[in-house]
C-alpha atoms as a PDB file:
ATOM      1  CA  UNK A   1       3.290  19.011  -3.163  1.00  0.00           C
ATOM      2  CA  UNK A   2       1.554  19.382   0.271  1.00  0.00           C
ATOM      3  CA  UNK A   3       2.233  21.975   2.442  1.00  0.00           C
ATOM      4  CA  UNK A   4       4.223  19.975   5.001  1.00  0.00           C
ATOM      5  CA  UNK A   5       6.632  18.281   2.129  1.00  0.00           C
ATOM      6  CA  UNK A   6       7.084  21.605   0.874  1.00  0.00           C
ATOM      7  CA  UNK A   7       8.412  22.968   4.103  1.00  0.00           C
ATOM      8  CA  UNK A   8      10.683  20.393   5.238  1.00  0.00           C
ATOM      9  CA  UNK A   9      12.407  20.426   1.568  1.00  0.00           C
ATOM     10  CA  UNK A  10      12.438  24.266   1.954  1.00  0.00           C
ATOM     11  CA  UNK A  11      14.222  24.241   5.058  1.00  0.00           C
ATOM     12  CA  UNK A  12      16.889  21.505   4.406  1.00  0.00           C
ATOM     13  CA  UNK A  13      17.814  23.600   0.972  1.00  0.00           C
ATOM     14  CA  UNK A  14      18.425  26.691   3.298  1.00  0.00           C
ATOM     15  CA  UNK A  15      19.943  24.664   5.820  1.00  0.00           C
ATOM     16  CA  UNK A  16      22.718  22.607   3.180  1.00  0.00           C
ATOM     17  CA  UNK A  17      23.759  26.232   2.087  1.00  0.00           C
ATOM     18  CA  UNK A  18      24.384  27.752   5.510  1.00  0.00           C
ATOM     19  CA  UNK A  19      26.489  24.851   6.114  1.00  0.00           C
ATOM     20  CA  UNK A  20      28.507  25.241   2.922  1.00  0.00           C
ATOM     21  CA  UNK A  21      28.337  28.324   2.760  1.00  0.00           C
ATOM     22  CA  UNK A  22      26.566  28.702   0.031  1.00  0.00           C
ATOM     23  CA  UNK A  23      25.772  32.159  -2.030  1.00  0.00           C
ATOM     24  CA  UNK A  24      21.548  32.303  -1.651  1.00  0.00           C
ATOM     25  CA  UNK A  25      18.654  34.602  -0.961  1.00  0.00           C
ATOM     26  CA  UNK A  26      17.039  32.523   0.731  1.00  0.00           C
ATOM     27  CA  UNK A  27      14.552  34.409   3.852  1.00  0.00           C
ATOM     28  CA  UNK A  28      16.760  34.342   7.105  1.00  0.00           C
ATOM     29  CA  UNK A  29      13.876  34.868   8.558  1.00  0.00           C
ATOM     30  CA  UNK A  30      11.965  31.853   7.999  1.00  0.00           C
ATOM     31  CA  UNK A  31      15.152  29.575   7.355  1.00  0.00           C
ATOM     32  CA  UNK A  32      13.203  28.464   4.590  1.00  0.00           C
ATOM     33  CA  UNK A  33      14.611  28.274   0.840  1.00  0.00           C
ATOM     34  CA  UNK A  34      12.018  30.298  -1.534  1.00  0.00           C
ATOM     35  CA  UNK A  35       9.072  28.821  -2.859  1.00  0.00           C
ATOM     36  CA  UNK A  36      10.070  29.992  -6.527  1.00  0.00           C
ATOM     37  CA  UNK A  37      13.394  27.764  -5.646  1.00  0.00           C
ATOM     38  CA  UNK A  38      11.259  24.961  -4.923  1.00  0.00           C
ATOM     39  CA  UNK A  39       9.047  25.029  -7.839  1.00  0.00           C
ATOM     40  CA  UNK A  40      12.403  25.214 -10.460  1.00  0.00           C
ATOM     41  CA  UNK A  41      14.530  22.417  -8.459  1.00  0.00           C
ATOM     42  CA  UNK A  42      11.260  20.013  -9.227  1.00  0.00           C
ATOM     43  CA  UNK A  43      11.132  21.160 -12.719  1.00  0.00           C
ATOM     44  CA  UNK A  44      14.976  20.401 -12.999  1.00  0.00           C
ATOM     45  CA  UNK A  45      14.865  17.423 -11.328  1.00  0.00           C
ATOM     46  CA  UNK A  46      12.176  15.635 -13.140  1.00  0.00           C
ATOM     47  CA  UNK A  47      13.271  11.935 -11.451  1.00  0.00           C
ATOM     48  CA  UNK A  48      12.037  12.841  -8.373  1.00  0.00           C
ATOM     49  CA  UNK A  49       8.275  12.688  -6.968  1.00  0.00           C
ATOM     50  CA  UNK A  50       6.111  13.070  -4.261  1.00  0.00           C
ATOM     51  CA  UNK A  51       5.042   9.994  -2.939  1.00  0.00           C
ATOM     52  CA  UNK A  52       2.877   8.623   0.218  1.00  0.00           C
ATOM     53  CA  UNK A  53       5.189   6.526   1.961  1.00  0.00           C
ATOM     54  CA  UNK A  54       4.586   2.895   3.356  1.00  0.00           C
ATOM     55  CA  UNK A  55       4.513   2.685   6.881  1.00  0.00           C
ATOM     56  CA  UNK A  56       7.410   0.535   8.140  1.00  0.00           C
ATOM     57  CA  UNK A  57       8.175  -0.723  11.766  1.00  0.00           C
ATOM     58  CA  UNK A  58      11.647   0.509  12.788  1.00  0.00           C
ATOM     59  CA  UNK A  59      12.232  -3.656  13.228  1.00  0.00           C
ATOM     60  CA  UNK A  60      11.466  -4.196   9.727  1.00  0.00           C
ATOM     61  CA  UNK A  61      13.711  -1.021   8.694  1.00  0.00           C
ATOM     62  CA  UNK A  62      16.580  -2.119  10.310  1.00  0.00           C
ATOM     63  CA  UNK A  63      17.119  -5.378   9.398  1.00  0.00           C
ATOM     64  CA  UNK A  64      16.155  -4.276   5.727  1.00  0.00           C
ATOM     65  CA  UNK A  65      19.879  -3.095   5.172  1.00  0.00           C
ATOM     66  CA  UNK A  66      22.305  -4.190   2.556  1.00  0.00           C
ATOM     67  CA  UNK A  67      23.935  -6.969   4.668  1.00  0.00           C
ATOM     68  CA  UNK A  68      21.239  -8.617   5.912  1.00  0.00           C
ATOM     69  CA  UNK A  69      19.812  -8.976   1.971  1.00  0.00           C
ATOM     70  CA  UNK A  70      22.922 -10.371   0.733  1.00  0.00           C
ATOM     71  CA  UNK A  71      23.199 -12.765   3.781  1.00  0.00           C
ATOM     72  CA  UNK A  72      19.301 -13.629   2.701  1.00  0.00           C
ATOM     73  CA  UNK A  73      20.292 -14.145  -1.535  1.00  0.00           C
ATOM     74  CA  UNK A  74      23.842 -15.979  -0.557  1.00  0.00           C
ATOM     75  CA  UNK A  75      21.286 -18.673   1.562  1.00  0.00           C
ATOM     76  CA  UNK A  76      18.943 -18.302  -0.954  1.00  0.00           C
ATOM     77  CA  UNK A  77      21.264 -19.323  -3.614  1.00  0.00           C
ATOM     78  CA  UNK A  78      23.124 -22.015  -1.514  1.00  0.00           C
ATOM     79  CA  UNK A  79      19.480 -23.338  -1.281  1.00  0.00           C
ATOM     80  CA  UNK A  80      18.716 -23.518  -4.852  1.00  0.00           C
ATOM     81  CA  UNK A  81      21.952 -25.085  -5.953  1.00  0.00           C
ATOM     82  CA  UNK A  82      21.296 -27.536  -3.496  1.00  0.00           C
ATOM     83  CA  UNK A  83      17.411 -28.343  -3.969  1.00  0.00           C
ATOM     84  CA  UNK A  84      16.972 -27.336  -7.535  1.00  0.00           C
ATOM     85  CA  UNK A  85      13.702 -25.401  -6.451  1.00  0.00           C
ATOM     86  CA  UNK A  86      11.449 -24.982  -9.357  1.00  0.00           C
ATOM     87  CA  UNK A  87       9.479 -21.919 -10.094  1.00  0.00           C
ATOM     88  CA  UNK A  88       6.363 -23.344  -9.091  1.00  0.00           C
ATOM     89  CA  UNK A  89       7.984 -24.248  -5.965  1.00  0.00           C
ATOM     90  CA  UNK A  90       8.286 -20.393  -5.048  1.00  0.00           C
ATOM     91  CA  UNK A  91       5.477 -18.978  -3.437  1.00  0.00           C
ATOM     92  CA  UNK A  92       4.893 -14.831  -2.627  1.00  0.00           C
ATOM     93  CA  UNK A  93       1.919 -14.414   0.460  1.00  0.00           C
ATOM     94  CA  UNK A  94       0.404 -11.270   1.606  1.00  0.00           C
ATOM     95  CA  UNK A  95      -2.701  -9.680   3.163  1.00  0.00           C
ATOM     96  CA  UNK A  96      -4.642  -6.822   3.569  1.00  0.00           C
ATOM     97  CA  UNK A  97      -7.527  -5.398   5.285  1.00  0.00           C
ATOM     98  CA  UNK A  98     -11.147  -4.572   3.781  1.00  0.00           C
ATOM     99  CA  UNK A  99     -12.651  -1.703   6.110  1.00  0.00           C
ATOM    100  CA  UNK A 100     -16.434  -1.731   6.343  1.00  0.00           C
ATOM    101  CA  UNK A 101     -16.098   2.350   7.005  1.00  0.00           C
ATOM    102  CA  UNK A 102     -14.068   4.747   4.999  1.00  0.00           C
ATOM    103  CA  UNK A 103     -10.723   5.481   7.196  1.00  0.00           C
ATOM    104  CA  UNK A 104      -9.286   8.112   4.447  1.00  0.00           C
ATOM    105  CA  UNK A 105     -11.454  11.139   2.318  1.00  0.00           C
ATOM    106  CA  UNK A 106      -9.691  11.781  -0.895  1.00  0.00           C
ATOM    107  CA  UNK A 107      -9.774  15.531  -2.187  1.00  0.00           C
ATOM    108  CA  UNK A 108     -12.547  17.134  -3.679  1.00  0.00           C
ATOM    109  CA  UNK A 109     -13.050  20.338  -5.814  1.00  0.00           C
ATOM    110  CA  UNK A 110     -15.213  23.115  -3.888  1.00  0.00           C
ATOM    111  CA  UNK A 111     -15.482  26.779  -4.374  1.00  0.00           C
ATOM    112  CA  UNK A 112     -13.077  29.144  -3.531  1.00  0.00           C
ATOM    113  CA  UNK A 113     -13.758  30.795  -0.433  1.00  0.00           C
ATOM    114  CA  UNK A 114     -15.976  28.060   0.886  1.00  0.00           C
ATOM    115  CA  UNK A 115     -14.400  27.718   4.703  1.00  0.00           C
ATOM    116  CA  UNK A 116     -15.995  24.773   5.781  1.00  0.00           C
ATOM    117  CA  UNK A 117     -15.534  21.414   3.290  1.00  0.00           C
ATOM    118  CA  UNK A 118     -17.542  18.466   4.709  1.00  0.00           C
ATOM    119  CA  UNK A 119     -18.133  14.380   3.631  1.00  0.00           C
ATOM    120  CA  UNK A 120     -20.889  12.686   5.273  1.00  0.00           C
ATOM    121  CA  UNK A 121     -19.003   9.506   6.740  1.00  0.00           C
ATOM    122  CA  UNK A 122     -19.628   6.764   9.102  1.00  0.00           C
ATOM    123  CA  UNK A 123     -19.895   7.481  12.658  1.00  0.00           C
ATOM    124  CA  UNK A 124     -19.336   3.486  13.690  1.00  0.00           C
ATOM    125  CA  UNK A 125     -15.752   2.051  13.892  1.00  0.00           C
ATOM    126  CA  UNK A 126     -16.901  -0.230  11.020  1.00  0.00           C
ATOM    127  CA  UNK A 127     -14.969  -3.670  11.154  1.00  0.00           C
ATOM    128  CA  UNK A 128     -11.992  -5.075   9.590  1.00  0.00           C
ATOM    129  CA  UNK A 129     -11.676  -8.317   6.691  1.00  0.00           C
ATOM    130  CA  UNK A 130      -8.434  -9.232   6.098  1.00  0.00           C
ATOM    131  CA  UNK A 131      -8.051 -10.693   2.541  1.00  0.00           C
ATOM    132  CA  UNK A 132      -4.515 -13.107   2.030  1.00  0.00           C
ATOM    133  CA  UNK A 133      -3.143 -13.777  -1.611  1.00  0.00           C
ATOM    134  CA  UNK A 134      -0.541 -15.594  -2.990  1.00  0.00           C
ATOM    135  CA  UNK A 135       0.774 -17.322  -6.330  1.00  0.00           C
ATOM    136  CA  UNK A 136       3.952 -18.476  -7.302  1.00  0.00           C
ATOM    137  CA  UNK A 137       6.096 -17.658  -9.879  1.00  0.00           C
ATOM    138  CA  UNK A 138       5.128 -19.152 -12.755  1.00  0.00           C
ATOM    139  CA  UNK A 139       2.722 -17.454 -15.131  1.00  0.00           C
ATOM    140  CA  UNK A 140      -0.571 -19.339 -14.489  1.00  0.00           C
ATOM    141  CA  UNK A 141      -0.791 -20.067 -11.035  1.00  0.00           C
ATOM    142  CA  UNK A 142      -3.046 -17.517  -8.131  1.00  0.00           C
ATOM    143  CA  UNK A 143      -3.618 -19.438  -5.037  1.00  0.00           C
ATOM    144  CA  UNK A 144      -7.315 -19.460  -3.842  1.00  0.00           C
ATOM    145  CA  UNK A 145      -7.808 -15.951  -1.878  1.00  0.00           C
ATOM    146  CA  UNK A 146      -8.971 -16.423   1.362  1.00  0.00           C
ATOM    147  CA  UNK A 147     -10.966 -14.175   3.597  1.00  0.00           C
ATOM    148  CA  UNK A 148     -10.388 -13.857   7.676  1.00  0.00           C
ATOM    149  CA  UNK A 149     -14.175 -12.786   8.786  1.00  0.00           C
ATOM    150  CA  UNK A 150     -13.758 -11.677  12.460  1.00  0.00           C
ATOM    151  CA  UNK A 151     -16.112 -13.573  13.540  1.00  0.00           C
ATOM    152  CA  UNK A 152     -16.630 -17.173  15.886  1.00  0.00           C
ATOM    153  CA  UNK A 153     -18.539 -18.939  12.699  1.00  0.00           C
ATOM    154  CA  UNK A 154     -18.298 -18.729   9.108  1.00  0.00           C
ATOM    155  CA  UNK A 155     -21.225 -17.625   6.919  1.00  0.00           C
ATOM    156  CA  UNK A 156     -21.139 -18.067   3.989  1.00  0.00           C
ATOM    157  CA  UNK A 157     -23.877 -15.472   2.259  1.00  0.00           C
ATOM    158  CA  UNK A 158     -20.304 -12.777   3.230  1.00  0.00           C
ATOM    159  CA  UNK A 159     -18.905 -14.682   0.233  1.00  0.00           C
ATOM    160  CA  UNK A 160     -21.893 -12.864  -2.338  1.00  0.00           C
ATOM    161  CA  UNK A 161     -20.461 -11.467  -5.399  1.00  0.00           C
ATOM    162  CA  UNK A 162     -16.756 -12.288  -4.320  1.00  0.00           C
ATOM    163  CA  UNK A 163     -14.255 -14.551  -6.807  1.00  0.00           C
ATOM    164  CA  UNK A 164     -15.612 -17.926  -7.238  1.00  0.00           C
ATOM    165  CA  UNK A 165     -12.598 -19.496  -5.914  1.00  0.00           C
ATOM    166  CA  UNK A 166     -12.507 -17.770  -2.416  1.00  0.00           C
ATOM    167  CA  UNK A 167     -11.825 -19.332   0.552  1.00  0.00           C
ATOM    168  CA  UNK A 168     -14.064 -17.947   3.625  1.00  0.00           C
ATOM    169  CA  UNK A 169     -12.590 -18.354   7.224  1.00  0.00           C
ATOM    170  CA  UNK A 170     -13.278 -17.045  10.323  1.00  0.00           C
ATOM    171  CA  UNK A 171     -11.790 -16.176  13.743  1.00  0.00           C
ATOM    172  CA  UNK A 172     -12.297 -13.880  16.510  1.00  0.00           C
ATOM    173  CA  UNK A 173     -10.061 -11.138  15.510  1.00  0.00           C
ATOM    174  CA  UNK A 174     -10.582 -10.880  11.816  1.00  0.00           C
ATOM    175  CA  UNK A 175      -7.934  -9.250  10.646  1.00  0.00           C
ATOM    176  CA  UNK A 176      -3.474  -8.388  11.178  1.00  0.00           C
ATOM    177  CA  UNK A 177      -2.034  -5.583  11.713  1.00  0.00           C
ATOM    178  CA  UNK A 178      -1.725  -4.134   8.540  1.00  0.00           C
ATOM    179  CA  UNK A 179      -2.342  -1.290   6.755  1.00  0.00           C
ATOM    180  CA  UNK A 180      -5.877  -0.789   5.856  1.00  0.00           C
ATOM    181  CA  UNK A 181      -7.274  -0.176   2.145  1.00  0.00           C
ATOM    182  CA  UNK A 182     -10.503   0.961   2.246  1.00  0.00           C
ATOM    183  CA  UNK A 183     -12.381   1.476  -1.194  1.00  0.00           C
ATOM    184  CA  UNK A 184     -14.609   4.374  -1.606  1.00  0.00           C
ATOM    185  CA  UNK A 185     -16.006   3.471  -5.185  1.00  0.00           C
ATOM    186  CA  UNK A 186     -18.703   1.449  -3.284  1.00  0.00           C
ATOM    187  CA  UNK A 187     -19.808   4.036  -1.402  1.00  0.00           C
ATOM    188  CA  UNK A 188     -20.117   6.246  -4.529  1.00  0.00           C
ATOM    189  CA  UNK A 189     -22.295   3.265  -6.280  1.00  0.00           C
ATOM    190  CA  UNK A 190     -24.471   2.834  -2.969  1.00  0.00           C
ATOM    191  CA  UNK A 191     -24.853   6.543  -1.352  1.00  0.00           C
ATOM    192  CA  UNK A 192     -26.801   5.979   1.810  1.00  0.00           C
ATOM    193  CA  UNK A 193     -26.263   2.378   2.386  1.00  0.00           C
ATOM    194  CA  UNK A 194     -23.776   1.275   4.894  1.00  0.00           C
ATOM    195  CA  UNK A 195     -20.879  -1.571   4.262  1.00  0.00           C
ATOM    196  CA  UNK A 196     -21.432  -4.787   6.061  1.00  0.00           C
ATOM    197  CA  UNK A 197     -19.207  -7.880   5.902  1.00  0.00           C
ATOM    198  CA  UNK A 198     -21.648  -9.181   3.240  1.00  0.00           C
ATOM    199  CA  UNK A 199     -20.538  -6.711   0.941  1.00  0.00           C
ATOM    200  CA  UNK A 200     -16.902  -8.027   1.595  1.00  0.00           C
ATOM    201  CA  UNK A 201     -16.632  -9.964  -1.807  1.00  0.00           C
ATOM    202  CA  UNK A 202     -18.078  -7.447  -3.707  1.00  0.00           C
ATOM    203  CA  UNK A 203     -15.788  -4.716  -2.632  1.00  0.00           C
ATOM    204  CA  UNK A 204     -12.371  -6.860  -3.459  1.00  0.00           C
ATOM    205  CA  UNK A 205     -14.022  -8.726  -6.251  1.00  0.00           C
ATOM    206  CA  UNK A 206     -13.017  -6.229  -9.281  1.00  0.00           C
ATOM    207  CA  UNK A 207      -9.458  -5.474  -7.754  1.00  0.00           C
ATOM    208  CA  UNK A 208      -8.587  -9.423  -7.530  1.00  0.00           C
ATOM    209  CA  UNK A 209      -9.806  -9.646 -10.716  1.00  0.00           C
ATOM    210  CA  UNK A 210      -7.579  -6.783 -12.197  1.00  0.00           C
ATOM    211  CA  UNK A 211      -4.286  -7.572 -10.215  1.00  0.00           C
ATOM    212  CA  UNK A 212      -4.607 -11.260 -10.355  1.00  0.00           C
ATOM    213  CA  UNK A 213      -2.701 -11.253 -13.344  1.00  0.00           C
ATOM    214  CA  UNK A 214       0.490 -13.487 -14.434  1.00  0.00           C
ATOM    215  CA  UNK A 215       1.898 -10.450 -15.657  1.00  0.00           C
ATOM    216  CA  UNK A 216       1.756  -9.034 -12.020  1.00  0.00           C
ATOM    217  CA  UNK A 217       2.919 -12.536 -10.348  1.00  0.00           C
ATOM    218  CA  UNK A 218       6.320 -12.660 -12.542  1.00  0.00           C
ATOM    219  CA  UNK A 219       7.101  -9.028 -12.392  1.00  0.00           C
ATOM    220  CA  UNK A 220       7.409  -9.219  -8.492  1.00  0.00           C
ATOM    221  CA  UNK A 221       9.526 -12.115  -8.325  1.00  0.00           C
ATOM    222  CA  UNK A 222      11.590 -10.442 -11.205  1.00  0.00           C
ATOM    223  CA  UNK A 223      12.086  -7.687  -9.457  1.00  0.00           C
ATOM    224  CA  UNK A 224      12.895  -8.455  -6.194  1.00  0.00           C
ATOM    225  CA  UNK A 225      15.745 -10.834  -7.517  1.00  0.00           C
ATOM    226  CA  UNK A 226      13.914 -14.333  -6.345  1.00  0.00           C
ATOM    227  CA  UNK A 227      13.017 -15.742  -9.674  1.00  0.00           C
ATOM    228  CA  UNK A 228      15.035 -16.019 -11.811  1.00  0.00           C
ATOM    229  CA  UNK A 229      17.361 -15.655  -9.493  1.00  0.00           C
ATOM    230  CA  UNK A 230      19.816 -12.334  -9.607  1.00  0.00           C
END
């Protein structure tokens, strides 16, 4: 766990036994339960991880409640009794970004005792591809991929080394507000060189390839109740 997980679960375990009164010796001083506590609740509690969680717009939170889901699946029903939508009628979009600079350094092992841990990095801003993917659910059908180059023309030399099928587009903004997944194997493969938009297609070529998958398509409308439909 990182240090700032481990603290807030620390202090909500002293807090829930001051409040019911609780038998612990847990530090008073710290209001913090014991780090010996900590480690034995995780090992007891197997089910439960640490995580990095998705960042969600309090919008999207709140209207992502159990009422306005089964209002969603009660139209979504009415609407396939009534149009007798296919599979290959049902269609699952998304996008992401493609950072030319690295926006997140991963851990790395050092010394012990070494103060000062550093990773040479970009000093530009870098720009910002957004890639868009869909497929429906059936078990054989992946949508072209198209890339958003934020740029006023297309060209198409960006498209080097990227999926065969992939659509290149281009507008001034070049990418939506998303989340950004930047990709530091390149980097590793090409130490000293710096990421342009030609290198786009290379950097989401072996990922599309690996997660275009049917297996991948079905299993998220299985899951999220669409198709079939539950």
């Amino acid at each position: 766990m990182e240090d700032s997980a481990n603290s807030v679960v620390r202090q909500l375990a002293y807090e829930f036994a001051e409040r019911n009164n609780f038998p612990h010796c847990f530090d008073h001083n710290t209001k913090l339960g014991g780090k010996d506590w900590l480690a034995s609740f995780m090992k007891r509690n197997s089910q439960i991880s640490l995580r990095v969680p998705e960042k969600t717009s309090l919008a999207r939170m709140q209207g992502l409640n159990e009422t306005q889901v089964m209002k969603f699946f009660d139209l979504f029903h009415k609407l396939l009794l009534k149009h007798k939508f296919s599979a290959g009628r049902m269609y699952n979009v998304d996008e992401t970004s493609v950072a030319t600079v690295p926006t997140k350094l991963p851990k790395i092992l050092c010394k012990k005792g070494v103060k000062r841990v550093a990773k040479v990095v970009s000093a530009e801003r870098g720009k910002n591809v957004t890639l868009v993917c869909s497929m429906n659910a059936i078990r054989s059908c992946y949508v072209h991929p198209a890339f958003i180059f934020p740029r006023k023309k297309m060209r198409y030399e960006f498209l080097d080394d990227a999926p065969s099928d992939l659509l290149g587009l281009a507008n001034k903004s070049g990418w939506m507000t998303q989340e950004l997944f930047p990709d530091d194997n390149w980097m590793t493969s090409y130490p000293g060189r710096a990421i342009t938009e030609t290198q786009s297609g290379k950097l989401v070529k072996d990922a599309f390839d690996r997660a275009a998958t049917a297996g991948i398509a079905t299993k998220g409308f299985l899951g999220t109740g669409i198709w079939p439909f539950n």
